[in-house]
Protein backbone atom coordinates (compact mmCIF):
# COMPACT_ATOMS: atom_id res chain seq x y z
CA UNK A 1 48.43 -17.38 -66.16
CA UNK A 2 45.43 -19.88 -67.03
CA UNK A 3 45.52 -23.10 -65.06
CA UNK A 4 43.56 -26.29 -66.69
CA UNK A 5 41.12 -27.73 -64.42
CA UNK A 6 39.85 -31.34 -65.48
CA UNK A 7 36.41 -31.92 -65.65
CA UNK A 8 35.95 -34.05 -62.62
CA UNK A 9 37.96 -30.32 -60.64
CA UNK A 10 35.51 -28.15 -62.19
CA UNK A 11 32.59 -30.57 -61.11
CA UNK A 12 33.83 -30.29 -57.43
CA UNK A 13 34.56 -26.37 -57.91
CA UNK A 14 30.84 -25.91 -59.55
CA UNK A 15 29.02 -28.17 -56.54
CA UNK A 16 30.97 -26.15 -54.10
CA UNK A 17 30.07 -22.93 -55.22
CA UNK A 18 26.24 -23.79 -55.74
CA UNK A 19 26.70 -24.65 -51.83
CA UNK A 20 27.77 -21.94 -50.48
CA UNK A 21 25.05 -19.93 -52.50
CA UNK A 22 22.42 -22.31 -51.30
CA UNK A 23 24.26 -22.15 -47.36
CA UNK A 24 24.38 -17.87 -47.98
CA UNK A 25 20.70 -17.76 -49.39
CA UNK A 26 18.97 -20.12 -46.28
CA UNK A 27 17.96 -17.38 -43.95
CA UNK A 28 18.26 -20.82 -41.52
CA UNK A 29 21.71 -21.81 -42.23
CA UNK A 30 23.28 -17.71 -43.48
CA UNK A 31 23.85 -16.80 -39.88
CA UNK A 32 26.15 -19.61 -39.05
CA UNK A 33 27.78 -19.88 -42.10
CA UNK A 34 28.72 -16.04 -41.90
CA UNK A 35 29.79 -16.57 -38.46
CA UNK A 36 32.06 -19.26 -39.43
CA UNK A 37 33.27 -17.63 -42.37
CA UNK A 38 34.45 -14.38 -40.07
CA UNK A 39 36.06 -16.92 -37.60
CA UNK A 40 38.66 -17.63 -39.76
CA UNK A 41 38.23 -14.04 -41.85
CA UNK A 42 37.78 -11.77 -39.43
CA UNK A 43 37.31 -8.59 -41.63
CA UNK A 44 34.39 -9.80 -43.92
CA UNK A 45 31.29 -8.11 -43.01
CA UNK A 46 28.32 -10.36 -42.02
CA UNK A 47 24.41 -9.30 -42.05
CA UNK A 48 25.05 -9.26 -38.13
CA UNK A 49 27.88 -6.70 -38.05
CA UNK A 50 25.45 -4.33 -40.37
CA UNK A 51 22.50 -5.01 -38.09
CA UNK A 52 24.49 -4.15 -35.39
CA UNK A 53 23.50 -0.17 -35.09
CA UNK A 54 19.81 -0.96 -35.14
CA UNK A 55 20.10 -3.45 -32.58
CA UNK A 56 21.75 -1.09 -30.21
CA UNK A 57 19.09 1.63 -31.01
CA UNK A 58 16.33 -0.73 -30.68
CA UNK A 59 18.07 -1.59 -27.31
CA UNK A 60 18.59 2.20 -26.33
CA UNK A 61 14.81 2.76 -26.97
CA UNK A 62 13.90 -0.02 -24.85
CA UNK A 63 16.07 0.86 -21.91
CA UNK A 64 14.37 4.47 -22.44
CA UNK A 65 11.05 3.33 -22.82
CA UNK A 66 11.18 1.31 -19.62
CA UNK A 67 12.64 4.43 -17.95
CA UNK A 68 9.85 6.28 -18.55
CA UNK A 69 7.39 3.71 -17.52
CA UNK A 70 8.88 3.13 -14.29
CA UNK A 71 9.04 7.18 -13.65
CA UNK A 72 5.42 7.15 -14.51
CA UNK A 73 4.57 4.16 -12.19
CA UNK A 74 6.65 5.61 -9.43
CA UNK A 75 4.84 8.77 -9.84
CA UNK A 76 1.41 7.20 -9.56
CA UNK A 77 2.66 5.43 -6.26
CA UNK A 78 3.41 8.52 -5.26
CA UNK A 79 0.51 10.18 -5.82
CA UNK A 80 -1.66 7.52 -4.40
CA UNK A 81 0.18 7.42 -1.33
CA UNK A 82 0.83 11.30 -0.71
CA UNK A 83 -3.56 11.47 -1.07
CA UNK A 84 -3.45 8.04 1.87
CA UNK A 85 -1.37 10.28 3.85
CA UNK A 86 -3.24 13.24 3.37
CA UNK A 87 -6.33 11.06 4.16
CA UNK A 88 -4.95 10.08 7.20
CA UNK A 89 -4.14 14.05 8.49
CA UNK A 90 -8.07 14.92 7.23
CA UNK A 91 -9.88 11.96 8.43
CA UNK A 92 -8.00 10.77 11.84
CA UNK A 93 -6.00 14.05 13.09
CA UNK A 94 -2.53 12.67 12.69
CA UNK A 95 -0.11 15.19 13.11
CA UNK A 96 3.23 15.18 10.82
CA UNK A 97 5.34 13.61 13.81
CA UNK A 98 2.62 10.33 13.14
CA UNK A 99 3.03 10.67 9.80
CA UNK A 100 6.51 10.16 9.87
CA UNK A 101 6.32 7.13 12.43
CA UNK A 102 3.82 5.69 10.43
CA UNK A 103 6.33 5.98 7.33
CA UNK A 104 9.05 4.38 9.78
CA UNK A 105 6.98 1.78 10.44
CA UNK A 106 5.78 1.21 6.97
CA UNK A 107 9.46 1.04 5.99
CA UNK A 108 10.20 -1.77 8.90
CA UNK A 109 6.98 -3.35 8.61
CA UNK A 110 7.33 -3.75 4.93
CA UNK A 111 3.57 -3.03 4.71
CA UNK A 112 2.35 -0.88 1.52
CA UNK A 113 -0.65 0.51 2.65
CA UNK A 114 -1.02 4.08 4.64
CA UNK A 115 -3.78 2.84 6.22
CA UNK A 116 -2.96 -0.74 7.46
CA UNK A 117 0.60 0.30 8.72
CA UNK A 118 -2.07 3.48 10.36
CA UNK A 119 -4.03 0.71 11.96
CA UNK A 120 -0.77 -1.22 13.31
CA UNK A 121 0.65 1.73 15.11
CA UNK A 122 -2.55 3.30 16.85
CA UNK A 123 -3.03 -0.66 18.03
CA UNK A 124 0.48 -0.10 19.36
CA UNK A 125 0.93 3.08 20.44
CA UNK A 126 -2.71 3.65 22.45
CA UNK A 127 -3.59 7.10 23.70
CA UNK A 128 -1.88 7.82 27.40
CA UNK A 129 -4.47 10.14 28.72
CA UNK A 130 -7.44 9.46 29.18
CA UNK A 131 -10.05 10.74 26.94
CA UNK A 132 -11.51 14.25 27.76
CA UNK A 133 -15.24 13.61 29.40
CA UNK A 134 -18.59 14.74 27.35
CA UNK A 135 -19.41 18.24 27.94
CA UNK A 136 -22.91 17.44 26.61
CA UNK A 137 -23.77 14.90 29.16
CA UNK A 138 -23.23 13.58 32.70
CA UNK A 139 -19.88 11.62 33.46
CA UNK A 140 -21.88 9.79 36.46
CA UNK A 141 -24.39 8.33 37.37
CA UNK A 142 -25.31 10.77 40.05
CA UNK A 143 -25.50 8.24 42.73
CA UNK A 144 -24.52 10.06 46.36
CA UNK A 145 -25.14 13.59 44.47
CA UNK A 146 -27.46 15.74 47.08
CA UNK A 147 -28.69 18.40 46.12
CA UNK A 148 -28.23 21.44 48.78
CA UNK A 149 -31.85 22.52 49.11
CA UNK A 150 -32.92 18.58 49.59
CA UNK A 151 -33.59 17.44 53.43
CA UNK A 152 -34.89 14.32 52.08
CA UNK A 153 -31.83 13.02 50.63
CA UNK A 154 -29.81 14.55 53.26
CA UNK A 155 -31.59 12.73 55.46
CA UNK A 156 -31.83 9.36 53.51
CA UNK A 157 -27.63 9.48 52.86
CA UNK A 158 -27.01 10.45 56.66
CA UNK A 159 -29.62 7.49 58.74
CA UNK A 160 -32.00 5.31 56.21
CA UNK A 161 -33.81 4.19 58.91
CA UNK A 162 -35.12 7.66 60.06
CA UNK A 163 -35.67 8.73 56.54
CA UNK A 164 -37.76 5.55 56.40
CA UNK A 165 -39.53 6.53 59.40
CA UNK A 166 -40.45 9.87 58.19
CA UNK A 167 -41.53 8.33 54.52
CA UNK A 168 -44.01 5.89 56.55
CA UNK A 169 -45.31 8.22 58.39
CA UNK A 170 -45.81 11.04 55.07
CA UNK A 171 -47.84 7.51 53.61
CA UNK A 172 -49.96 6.68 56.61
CA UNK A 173 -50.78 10.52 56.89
CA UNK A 174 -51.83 10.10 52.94
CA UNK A 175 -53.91 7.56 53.10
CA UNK A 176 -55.71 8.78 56.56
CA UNK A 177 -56.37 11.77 54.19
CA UNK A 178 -57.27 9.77 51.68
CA UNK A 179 -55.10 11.31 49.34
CA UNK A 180 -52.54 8.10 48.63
CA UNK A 181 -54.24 6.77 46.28
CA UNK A 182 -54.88 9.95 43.89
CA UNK A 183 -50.73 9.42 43.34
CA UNK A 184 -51.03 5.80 40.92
């Protein structure tokens, strides 16, 4: 069957088609004339539907990739903070039981540094016994201490005004000696 088109039809049919070559061949205008053209044919397959499988690769290797670079951040956190913590039981003697407050209170605290959070609970939790004297020095000032051999400060402690008494009269027997001044 041949149908006659008159010239003015063939005109139309001609402009038409060099349109939708020039709509198909735009890379700006293909995607939305494709997407119009499966609105209303929904089995024609666009650039889109054959892009499709690379797109969700491309999105599968992203989601992997940014798996892996949170497992390697989150194992460089931990890392930094199992060395704080080990800093922590080297340098200031906490025991695991502090450790584990200080995690607690980390936790509660929000705060992201060992040490800080460290800081926070010694300033709240101060030692409740007091610190163990110096075996390498005196813990007084040895005021009252008499010695047992020591009359002197026997006497001095007991009555200061007959240890004064016998100190004047030591002096006065010094400088009748002449002796007193061989001390300065």
């Amino acid at each position: 069957m041949s149908v006659e088109l008159t010239d003015e039809q063939a005109n139309v049919l001609n402009g038409a088609h060099r349109l939708m070559d020039q709509l198909l061949t735009n890379p700006k205008t293909k995607h939305v004339v494709e997407k119009a053209i499966k609105t209303i044919h929904p089995t024609v397959v666009t650039e889109a539907d054959k892009a499709q499988p690379l797109i969700n690769g491309i999105v599968n290797v992203n989601k992997k990739l940014d798996q892996t670079i949170n497992y390697l951040k989150s194992k460089e956190i931990d890392s930094n903070l199992s060395s704080a913590f080990s800093k922590l039981k080297e340098d200031y003697a906490y025991t695991d039981e502090g450790i584990d407050e200080i995690k607690q209170l980390m936790v509660k605290e929000r705060i992201p540094s060992p040490e800080a959070a460290a800081a926070l609970y010694s300033r709240r939790n101060p030692p409740t016994s007091a610190q163990t004297p110096s075996l390498f020095s005196p813990t007084d000032w040895g005021f009252g201490h008499i010695e047992p051999n020591d009359e002197d400060a026997k006497l001095l402690w007991k009555n200061e005004d007959a240890w004064a008494d016998k100190q004047s009269r030591k002096i006065l027997a010094e400088i009748a000696k002449g002796t007193f001044n061989d001390k300065f």
